[in-house]
PDB file of N, CA and C in Angstrom:
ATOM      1  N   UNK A   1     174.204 122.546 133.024  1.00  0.00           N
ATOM      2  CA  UNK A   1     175.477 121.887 133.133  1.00  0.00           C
ATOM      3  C   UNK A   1     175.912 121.415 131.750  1.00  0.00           C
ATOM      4  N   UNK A   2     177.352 121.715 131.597  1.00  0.00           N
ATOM      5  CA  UNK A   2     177.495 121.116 129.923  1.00  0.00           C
ATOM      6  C   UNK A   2     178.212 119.783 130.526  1.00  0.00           C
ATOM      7  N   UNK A   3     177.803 118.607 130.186  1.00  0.00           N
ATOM      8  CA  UNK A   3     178.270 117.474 130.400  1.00  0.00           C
ATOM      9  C   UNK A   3     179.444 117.334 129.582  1.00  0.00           C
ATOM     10  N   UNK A   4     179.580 117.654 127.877  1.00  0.00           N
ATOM     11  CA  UNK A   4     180.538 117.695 127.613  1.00  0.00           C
ATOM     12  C   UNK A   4     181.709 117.960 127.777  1.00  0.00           C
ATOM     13  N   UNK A   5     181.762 119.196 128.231  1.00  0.00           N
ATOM     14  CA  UNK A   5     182.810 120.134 128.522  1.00  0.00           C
ATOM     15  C   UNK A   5     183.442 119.003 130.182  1.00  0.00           C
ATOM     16  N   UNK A   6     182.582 118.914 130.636  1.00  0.00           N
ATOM     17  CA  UNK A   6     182.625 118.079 132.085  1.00  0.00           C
ATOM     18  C   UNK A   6     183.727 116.525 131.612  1.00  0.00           C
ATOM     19  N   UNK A   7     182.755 115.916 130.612  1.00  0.00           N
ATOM     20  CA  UNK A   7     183.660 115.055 129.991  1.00  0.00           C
ATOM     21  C   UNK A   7     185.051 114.744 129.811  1.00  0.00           C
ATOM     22  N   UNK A   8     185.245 116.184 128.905  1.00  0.00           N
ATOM     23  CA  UNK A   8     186.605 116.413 128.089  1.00  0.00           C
ATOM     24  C   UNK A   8     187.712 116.834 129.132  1.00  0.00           C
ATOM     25  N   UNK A   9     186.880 117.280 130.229  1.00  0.00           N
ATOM     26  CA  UNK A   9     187.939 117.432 131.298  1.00  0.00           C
ATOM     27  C   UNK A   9     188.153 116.456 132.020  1.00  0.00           C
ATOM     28  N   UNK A  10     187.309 115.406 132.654  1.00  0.00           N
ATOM     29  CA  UNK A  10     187.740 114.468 133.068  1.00  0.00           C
ATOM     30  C   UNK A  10     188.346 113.416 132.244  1.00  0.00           C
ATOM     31  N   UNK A  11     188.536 113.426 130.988  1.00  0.00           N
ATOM     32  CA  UNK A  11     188.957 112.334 129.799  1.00  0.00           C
ATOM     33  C   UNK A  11     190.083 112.948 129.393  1.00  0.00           C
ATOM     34  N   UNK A  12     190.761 114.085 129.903  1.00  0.00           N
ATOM     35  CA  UNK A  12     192.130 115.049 129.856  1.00  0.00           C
ATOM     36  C   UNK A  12     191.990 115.517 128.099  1.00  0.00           C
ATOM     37  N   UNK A  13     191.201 115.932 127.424  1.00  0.00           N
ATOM     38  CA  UNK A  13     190.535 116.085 126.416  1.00  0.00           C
ATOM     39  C   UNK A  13     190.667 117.731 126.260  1.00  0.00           C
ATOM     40  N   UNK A  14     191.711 118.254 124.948  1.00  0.00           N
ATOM     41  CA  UNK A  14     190.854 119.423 124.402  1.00  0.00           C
ATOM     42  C   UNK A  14     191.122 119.729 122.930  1.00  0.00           C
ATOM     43  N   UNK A  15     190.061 120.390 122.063  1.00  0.00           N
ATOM     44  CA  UNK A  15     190.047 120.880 120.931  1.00  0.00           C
ATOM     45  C   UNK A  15     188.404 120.261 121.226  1.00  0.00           C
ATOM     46  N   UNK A  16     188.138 119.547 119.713  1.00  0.00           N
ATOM     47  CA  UNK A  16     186.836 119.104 119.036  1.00  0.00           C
ATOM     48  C   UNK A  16     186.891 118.416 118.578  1.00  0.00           C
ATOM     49  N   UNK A  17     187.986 117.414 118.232  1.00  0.00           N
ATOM     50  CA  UNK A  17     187.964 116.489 116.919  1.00  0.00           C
ATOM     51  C   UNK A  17     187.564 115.524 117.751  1.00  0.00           C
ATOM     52  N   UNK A  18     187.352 114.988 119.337  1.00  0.00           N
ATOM     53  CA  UNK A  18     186.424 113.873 119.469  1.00  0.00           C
ATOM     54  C   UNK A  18     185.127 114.189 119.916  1.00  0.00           C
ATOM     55  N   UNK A  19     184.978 114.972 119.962  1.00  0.00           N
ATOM     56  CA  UNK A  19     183.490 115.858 120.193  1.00  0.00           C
ATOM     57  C   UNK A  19     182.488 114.720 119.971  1.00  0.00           C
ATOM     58  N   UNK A  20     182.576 113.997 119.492  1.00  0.00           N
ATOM     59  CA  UNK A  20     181.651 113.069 119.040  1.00  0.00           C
ATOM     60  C   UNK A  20     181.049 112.020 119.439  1.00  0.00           C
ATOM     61  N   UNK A  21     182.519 111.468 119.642  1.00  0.00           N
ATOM     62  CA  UNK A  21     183.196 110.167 120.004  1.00  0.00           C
ATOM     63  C   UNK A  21     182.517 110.234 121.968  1.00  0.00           C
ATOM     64  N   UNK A  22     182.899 111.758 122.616  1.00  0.00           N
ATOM     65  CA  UNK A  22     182.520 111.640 123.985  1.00  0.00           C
ATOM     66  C   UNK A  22     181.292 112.219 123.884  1.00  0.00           C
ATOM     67  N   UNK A  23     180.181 112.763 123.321  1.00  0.00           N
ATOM     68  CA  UNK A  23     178.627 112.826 122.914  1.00  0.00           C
ATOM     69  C   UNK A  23     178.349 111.463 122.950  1.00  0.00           C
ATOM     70  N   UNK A  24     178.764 110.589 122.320  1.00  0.00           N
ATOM     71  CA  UNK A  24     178.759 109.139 122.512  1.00  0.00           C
ATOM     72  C   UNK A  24     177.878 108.318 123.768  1.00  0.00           C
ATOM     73  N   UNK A  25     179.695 108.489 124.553  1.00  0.00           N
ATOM     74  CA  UNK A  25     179.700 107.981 125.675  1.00  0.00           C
ATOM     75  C   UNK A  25     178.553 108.467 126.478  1.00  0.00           C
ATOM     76  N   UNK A  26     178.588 110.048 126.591  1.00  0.00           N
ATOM     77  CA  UNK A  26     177.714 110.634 127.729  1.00  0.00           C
ATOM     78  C   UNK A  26     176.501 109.961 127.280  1.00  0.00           C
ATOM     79  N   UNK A  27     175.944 109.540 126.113  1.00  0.00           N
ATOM     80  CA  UNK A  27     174.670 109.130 125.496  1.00  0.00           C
ATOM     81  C   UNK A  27     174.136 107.726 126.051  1.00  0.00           C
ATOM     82  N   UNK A  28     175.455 106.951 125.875  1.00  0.00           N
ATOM     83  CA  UNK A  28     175.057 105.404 126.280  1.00  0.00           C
ATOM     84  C   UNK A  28     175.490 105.507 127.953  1.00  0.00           C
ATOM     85  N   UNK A  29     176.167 106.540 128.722  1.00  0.00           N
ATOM     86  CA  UNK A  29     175.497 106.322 129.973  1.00  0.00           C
ATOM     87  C   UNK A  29     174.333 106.311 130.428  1.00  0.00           C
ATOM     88  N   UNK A  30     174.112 107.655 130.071  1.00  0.00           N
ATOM     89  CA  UNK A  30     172.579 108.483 130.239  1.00  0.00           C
ATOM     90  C   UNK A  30     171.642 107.009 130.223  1.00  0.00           C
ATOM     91  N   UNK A  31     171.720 106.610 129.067  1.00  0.00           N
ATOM     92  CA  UNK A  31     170.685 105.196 128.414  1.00  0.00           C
ATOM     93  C   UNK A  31     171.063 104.348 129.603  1.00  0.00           C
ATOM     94  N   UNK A  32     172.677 103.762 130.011  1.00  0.00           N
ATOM     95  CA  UNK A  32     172.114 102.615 130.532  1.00  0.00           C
ATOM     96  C   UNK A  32     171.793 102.936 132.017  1.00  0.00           C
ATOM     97  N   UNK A  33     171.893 104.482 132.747  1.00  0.00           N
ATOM     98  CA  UNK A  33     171.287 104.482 133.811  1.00  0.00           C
ATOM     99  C   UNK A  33     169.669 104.160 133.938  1.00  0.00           C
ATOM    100  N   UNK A  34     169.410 104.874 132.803  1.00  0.00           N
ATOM    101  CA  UNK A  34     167.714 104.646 132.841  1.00  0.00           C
ATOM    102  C   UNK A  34     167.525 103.075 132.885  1.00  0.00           C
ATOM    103  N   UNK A  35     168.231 102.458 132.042  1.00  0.00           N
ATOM    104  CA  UNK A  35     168.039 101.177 131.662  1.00  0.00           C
ATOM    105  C   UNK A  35     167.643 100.050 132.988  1.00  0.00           C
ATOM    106  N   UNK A  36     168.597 100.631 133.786  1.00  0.00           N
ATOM    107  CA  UNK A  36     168.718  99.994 135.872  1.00  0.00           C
ATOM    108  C   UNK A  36     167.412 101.504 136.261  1.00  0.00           C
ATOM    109  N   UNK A  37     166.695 101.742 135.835  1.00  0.00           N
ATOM    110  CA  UNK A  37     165.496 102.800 136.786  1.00  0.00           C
ATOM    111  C   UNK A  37     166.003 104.334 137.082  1.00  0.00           C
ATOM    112  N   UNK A  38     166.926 104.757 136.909  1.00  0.00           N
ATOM    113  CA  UNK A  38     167.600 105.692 136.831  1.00  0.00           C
ATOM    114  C   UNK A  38     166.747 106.827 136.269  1.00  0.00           C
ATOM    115  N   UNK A  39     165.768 107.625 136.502  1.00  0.00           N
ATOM    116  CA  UNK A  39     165.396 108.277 135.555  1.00  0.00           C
ATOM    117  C   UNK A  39     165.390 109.994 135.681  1.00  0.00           C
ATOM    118  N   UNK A  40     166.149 110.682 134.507  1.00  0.00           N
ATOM    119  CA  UNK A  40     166.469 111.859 134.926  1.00  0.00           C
ATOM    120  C   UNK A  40     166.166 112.755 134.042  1.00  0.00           C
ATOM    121  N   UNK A  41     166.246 114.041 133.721  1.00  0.00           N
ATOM    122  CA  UNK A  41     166.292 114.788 132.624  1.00  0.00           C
ATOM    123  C   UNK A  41     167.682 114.997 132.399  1.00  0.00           C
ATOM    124  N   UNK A  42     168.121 115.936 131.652  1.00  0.00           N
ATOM    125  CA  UNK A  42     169.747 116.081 131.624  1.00  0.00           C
ATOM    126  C   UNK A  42     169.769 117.723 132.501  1.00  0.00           C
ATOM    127  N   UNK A  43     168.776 118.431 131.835  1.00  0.00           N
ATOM    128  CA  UNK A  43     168.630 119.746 133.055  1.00  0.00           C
ATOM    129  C   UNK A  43     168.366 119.339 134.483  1.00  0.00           C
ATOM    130  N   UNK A  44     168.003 118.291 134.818  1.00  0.00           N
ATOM    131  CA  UNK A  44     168.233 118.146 136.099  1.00  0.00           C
ATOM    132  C   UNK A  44     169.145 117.723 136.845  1.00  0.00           C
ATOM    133  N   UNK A  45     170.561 117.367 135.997  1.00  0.00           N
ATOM    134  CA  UNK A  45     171.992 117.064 136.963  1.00  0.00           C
ATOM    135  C   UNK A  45     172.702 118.466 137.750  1.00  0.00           C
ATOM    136  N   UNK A  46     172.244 119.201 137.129  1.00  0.00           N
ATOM    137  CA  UNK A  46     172.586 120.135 138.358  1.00  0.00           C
ATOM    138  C   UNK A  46     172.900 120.039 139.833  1.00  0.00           C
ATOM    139  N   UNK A  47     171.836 119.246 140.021  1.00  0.00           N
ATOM    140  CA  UNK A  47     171.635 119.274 141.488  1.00  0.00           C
ATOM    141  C   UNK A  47     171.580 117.728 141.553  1.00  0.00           C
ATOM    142  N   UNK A  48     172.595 116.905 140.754  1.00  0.00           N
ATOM    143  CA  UNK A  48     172.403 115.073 140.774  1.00  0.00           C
ATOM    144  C   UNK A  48     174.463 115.210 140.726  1.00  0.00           C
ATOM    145  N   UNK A  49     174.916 115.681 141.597  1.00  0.00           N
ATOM    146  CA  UNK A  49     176.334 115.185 141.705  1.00  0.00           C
ATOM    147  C   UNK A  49     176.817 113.930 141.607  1.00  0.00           C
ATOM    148  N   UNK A  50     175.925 112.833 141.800  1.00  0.00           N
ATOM    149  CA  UNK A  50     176.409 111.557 142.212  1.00  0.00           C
ATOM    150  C   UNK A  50     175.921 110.977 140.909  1.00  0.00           C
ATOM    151  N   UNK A  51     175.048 111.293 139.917  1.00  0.00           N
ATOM    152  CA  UNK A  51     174.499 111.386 138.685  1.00  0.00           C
ATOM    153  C   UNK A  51     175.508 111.603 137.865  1.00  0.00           C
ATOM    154  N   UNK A  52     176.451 112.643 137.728  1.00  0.00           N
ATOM    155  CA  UNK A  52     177.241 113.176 137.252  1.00  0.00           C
ATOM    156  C   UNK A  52     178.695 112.475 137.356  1.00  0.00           C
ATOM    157  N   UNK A  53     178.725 112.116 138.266  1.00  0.00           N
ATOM    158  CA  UNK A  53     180.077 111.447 138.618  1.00  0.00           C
ATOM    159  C   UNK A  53     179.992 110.070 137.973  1.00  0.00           C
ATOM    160  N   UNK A  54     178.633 109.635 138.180  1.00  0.00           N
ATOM    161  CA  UNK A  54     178.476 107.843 137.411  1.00  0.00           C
ATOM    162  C   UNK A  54     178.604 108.627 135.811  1.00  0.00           C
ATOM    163  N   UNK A  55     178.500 109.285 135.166  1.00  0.00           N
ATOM    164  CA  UNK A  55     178.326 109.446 133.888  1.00  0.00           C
ATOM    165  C   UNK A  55     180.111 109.690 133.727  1.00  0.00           C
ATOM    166  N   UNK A  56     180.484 110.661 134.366  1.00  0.00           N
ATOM    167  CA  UNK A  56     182.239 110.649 134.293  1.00  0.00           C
ATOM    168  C   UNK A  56     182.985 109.257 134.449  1.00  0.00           C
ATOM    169  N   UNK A  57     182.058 108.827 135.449  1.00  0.00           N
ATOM    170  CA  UNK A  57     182.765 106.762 135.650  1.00  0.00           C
ATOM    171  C   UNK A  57     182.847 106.285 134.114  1.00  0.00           C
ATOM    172  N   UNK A  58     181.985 106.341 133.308  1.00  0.00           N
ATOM    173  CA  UNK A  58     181.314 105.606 132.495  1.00  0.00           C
ATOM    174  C   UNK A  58     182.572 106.169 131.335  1.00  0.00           C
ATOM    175  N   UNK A  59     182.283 106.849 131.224  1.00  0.00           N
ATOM    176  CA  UNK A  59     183.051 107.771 130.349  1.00  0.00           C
ATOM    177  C   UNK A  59     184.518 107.067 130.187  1.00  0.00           C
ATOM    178  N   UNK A  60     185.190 107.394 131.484  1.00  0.00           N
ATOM    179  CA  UNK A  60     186.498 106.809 131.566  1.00  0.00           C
ATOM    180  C   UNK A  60     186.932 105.619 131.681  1.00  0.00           C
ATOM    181  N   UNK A  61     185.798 104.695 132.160  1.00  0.00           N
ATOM    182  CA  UNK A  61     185.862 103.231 132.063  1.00  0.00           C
ATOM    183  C   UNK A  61     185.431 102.899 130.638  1.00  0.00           C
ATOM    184  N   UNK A  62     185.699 103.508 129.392  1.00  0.00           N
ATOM    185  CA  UNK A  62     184.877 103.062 127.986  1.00  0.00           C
ATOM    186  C   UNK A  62     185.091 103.967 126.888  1.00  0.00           C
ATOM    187  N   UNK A  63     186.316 105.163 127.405  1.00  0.00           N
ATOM    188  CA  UNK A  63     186.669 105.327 126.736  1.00  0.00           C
ATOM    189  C   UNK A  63     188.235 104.964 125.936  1.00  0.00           C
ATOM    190  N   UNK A  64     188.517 103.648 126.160  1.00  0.00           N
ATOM    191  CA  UNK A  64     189.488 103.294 125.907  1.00  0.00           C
ATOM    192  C   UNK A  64     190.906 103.368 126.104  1.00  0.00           C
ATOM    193  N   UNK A  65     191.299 104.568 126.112  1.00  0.00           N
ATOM    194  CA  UNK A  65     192.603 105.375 125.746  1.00  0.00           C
ATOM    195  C   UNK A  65     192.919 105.148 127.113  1.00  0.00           C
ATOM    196  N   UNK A  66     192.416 104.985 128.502  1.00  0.00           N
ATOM    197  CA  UNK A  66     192.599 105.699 129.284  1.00  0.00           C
ATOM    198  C   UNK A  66     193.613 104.496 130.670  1.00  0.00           C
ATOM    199  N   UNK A  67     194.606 104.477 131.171  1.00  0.00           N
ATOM    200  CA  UNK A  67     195.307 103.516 131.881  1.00  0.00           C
ATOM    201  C   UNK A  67     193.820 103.152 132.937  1.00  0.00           C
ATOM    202  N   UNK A  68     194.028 102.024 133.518  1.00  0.00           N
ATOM    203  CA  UNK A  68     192.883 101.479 134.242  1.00  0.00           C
ATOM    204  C   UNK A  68     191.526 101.922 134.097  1.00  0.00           C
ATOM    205  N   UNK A  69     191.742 101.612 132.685  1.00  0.00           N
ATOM    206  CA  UNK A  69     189.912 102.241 132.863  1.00  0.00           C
ATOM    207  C   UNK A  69     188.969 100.764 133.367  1.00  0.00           C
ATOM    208  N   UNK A  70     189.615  99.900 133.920  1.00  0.00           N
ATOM    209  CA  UNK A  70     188.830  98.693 134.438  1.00  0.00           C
ATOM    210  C   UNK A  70     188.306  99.263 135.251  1.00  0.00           C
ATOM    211  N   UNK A  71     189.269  99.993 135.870  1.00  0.00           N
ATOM    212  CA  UNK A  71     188.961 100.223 137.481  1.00  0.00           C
ATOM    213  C   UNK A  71     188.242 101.557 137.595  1.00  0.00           C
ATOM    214  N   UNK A  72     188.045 102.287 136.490  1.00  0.00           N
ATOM    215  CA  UNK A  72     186.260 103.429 136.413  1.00  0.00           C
ATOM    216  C   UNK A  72     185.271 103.031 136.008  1.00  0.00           C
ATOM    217  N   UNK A  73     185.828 101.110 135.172  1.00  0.00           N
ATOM    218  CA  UNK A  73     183.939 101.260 135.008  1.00  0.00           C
ATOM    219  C   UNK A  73     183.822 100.461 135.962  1.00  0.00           C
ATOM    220  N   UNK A  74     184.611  99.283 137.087  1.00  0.00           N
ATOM    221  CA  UNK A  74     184.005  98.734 138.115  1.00  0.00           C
ATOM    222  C   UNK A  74     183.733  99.688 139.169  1.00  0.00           C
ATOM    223  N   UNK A  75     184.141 101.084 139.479  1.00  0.00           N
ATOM    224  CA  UNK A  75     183.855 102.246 140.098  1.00  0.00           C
ATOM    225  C   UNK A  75     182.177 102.687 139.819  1.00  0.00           C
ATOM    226  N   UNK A  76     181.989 102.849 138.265  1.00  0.00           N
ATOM    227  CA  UNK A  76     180.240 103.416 137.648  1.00  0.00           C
ATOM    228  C   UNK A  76     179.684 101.851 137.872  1.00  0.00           C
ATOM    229  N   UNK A  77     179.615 100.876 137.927  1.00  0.00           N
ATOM    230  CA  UNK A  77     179.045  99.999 138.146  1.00  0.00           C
ATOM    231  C   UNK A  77     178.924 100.269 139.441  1.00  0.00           C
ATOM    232  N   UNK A  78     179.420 100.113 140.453  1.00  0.00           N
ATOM    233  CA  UNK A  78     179.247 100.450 142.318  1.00  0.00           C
ATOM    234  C   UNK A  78     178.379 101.319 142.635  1.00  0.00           C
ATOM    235  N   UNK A  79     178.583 102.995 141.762  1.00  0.00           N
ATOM    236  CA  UNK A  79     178.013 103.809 141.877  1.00  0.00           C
ATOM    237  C   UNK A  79     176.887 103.521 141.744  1.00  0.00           C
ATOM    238  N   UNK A  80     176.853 102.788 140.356  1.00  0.00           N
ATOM    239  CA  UNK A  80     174.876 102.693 139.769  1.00  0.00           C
ATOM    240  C   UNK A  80     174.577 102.016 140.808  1.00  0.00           C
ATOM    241  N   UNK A  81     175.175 100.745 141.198  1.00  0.00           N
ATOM    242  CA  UNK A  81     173.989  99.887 142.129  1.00  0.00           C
ATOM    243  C   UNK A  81     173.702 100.648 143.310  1.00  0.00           C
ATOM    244  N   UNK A  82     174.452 101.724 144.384  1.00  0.00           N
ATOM    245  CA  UNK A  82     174.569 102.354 145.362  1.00  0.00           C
ATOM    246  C   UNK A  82     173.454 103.711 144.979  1.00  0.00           C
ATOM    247  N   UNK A  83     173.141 103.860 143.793  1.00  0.00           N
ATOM    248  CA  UNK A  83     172.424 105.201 143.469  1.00  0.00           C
ATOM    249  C   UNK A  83     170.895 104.026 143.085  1.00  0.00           C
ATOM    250  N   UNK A  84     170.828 103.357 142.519  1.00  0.00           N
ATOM    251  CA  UNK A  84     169.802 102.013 142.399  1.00  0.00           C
ATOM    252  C   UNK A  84     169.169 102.120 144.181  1.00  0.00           C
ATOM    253  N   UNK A  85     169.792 101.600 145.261  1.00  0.00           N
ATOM    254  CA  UNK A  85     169.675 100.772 146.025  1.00  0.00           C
ATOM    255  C   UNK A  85     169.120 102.258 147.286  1.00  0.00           C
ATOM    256  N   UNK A  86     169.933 103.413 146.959  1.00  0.00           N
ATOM    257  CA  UNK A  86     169.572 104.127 147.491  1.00  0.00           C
ATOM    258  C   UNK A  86     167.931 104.584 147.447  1.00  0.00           C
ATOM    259  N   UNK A  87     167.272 104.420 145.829  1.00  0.00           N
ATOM    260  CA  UNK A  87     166.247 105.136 145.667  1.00  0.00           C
ATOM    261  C   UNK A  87     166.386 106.108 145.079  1.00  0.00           C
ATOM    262  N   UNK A  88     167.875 106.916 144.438  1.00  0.00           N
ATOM    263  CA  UNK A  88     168.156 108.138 143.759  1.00  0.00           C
ATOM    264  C   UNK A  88     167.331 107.832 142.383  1.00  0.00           C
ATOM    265  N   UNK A  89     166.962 108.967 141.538  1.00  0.00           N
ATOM    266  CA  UNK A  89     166.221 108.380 140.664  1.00  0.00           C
ATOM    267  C   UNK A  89     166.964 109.824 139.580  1.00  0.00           C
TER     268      UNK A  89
END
């Protein structure tokens, strides 16, 4: 799965010049899922949809630019505790 590419589409994103900037983000999700027990490889979102979607939350709740991004990261916050509480790992 290219998370990036996943990113830039949900962040309405194209060329390269923030290429970076959303490597970023996907980075300090990744981190703070583990951070709450979360623990994954990145080859293993394949088959972690709900994994994937908290990392798109994250993304759009933090990447600034974006109208209500309050309301995607209180969305990836819900998610994490609901993927936490479930036992998803």
């Amino acid at each position: 799965m290219d998370l990036l590419e996943t990113a830039k589409t949900a962040l309405r994103l194209k060329g390269t010049a923030l290429d970076g900037e959303v490597k970023g983000l996907i980075a300090a999700a990744i981190a703070d899922m583990h951070r709450v027990g979360l623990v994954f490889e990145e080859d293993q979102l394949k088959d972690k949809p709900l994994h994937v979607q908290a990392i798109m939350l994250y993304c759009k709740g933090n990447y600034g630019y974006i109208p209500n991004s309050e309301k995607f990261a209180v969305a990836y916050e819900r998610l994490l505790i609901t993927l936490k509480v479930s036992g998803e790992s």
